[in-house]
Protein backbone atom coordinates (compact mmCIF):
# COMPACT_ATOMS: atom_id res chain seq x y z
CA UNK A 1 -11.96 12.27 18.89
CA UNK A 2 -10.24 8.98 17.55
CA UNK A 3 -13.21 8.25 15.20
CA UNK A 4 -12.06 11.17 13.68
CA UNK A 5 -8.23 10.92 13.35
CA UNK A 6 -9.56 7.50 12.04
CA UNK A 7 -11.83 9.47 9.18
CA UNK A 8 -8.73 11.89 8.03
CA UNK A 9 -6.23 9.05 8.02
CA UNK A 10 -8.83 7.07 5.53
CA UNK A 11 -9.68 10.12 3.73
CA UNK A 12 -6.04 10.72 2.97
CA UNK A 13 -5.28 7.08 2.31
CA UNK A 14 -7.86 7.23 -0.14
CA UNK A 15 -6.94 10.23 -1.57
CA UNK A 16 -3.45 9.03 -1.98
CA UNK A 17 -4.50 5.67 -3.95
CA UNK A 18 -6.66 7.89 -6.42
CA UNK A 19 -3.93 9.97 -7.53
CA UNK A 20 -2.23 6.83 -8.27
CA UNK A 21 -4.70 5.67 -10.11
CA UNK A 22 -4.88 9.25 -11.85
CA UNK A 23 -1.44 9.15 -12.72
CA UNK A 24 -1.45 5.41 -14.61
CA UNK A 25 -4.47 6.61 -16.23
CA UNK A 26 -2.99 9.83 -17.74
CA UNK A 27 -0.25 7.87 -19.40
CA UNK A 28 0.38 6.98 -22.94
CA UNK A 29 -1.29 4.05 -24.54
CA UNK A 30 2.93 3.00 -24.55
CA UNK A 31 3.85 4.36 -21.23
CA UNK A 32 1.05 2.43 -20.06
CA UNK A 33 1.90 -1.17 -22.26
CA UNK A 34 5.60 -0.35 -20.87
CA UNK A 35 4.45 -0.09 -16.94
CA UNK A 36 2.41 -3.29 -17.45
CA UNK A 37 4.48 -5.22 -19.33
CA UNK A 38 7.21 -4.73 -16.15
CA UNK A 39 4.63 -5.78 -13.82
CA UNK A 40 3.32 -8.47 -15.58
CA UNK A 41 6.87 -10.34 -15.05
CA UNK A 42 6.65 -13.21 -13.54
CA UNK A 43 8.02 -13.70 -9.56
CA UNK A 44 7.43 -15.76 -6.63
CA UNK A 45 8.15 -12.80 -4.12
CA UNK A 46 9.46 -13.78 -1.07
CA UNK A 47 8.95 -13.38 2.93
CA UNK A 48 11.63 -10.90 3.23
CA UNK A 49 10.00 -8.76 0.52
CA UNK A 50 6.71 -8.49 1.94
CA UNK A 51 8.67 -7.67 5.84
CA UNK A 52 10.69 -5.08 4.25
CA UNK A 53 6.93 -3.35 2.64
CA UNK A 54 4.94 -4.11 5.93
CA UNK A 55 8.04 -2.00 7.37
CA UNK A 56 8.09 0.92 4.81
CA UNK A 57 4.76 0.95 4.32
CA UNK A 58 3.95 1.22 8.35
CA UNK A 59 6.76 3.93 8.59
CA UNK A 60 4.81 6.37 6.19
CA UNK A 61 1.66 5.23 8.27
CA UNK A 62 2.60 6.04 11.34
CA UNK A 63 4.06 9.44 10.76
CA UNK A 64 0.96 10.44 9.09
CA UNK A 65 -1.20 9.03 12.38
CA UNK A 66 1.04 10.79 14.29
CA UNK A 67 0.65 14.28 12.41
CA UNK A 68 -3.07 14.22 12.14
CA UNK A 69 -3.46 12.84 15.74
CA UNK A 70 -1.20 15.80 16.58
CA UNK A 71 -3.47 18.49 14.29
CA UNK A 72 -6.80 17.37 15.87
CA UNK A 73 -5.62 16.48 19.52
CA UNK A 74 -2.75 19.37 20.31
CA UNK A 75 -0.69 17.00 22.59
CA UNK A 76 2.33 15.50 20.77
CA UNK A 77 2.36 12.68 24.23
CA UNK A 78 -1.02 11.53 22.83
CA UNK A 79 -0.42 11.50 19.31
CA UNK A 80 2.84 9.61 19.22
CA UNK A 81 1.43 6.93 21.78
CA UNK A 82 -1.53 6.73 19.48
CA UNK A 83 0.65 6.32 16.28
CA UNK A 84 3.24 3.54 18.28
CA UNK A 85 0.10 1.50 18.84
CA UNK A 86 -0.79 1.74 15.84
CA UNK A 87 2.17 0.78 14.48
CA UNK A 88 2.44 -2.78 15.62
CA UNK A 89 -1.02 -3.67 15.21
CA UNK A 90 -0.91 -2.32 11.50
CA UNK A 91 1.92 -4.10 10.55
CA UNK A 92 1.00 -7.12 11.15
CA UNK A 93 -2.38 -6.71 10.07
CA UNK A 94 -0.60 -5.43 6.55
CA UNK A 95 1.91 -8.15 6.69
CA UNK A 96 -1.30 -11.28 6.64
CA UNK A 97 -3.19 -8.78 4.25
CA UNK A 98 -0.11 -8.83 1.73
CA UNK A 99 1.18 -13.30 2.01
CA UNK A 100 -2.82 -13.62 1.80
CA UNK A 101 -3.22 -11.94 -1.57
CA UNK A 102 -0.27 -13.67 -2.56
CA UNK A 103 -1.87 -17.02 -2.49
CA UNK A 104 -5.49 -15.53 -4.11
CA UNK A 105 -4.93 -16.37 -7.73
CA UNK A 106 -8.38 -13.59 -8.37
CA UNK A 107 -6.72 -11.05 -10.67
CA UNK A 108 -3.82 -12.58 -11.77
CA UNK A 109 -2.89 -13.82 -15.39
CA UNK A 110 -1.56 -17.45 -16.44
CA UNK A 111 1.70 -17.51 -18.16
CA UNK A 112 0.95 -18.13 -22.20
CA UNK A 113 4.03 -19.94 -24.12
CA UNK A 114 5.49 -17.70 -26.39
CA UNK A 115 3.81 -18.40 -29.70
CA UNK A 116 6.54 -17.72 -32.82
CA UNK A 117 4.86 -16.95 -36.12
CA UNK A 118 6.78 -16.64 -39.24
């Protein structure tokens, strides 16, 4: 029974991240320069940052857990206990998983000095 509230959480998570990636792709050769050019901004983020999107992040989490747990299980006891658990051990699996990536350079771009041509 939990491998399978564990296959329809992933399936949705999944599902969720490709229509992001949907969306970016269906934008204008400018919309797209426009949303790039915002997140290709340089800054250090800090601690707090990545607390307050372990937090968010695990809130949406956990109330999806707790609705599919709820949709294949019938008892709203077992599905919320399920989803607090999950909860704590998510988050701070999410919160190593997001200051990791911050020191992995893989990905990222070096700043180039502004070259001026007349």
């Amino acid at each position: 029974m939990l491998l399978y509230v564990y296959v329809m959480e992933s399936t949705l998570a999944e599902f969720v991240m490709y229509l992001n990636e949907h969306y970016i792709s269906s934008l204008s050769a400018a919309q797209k320069d426009f949303f790039y050019s915002c997140k290709s901004i340089k800054m250090k983020e800090k601690t707090y940052r990545s607390v307050l999107k372990t937090i968010s992040w695990r809130t949406i989490g956990t109330i999806d857990t707790i609705l599919i747990s709820y949709l294949v299980i019938g008892d709203l006891k077992w599905a919320m206990s399920i989803g607090g658990v999950e909860l704590f051990t998510k988050m701070g699996l999410y919160f190593i998983h997001e200051r990791t990536w911050n020191k992995i350079q893989l990905g990222k771009e070096k700043e180039h000095p502004i070259d001026y041509h007349i």
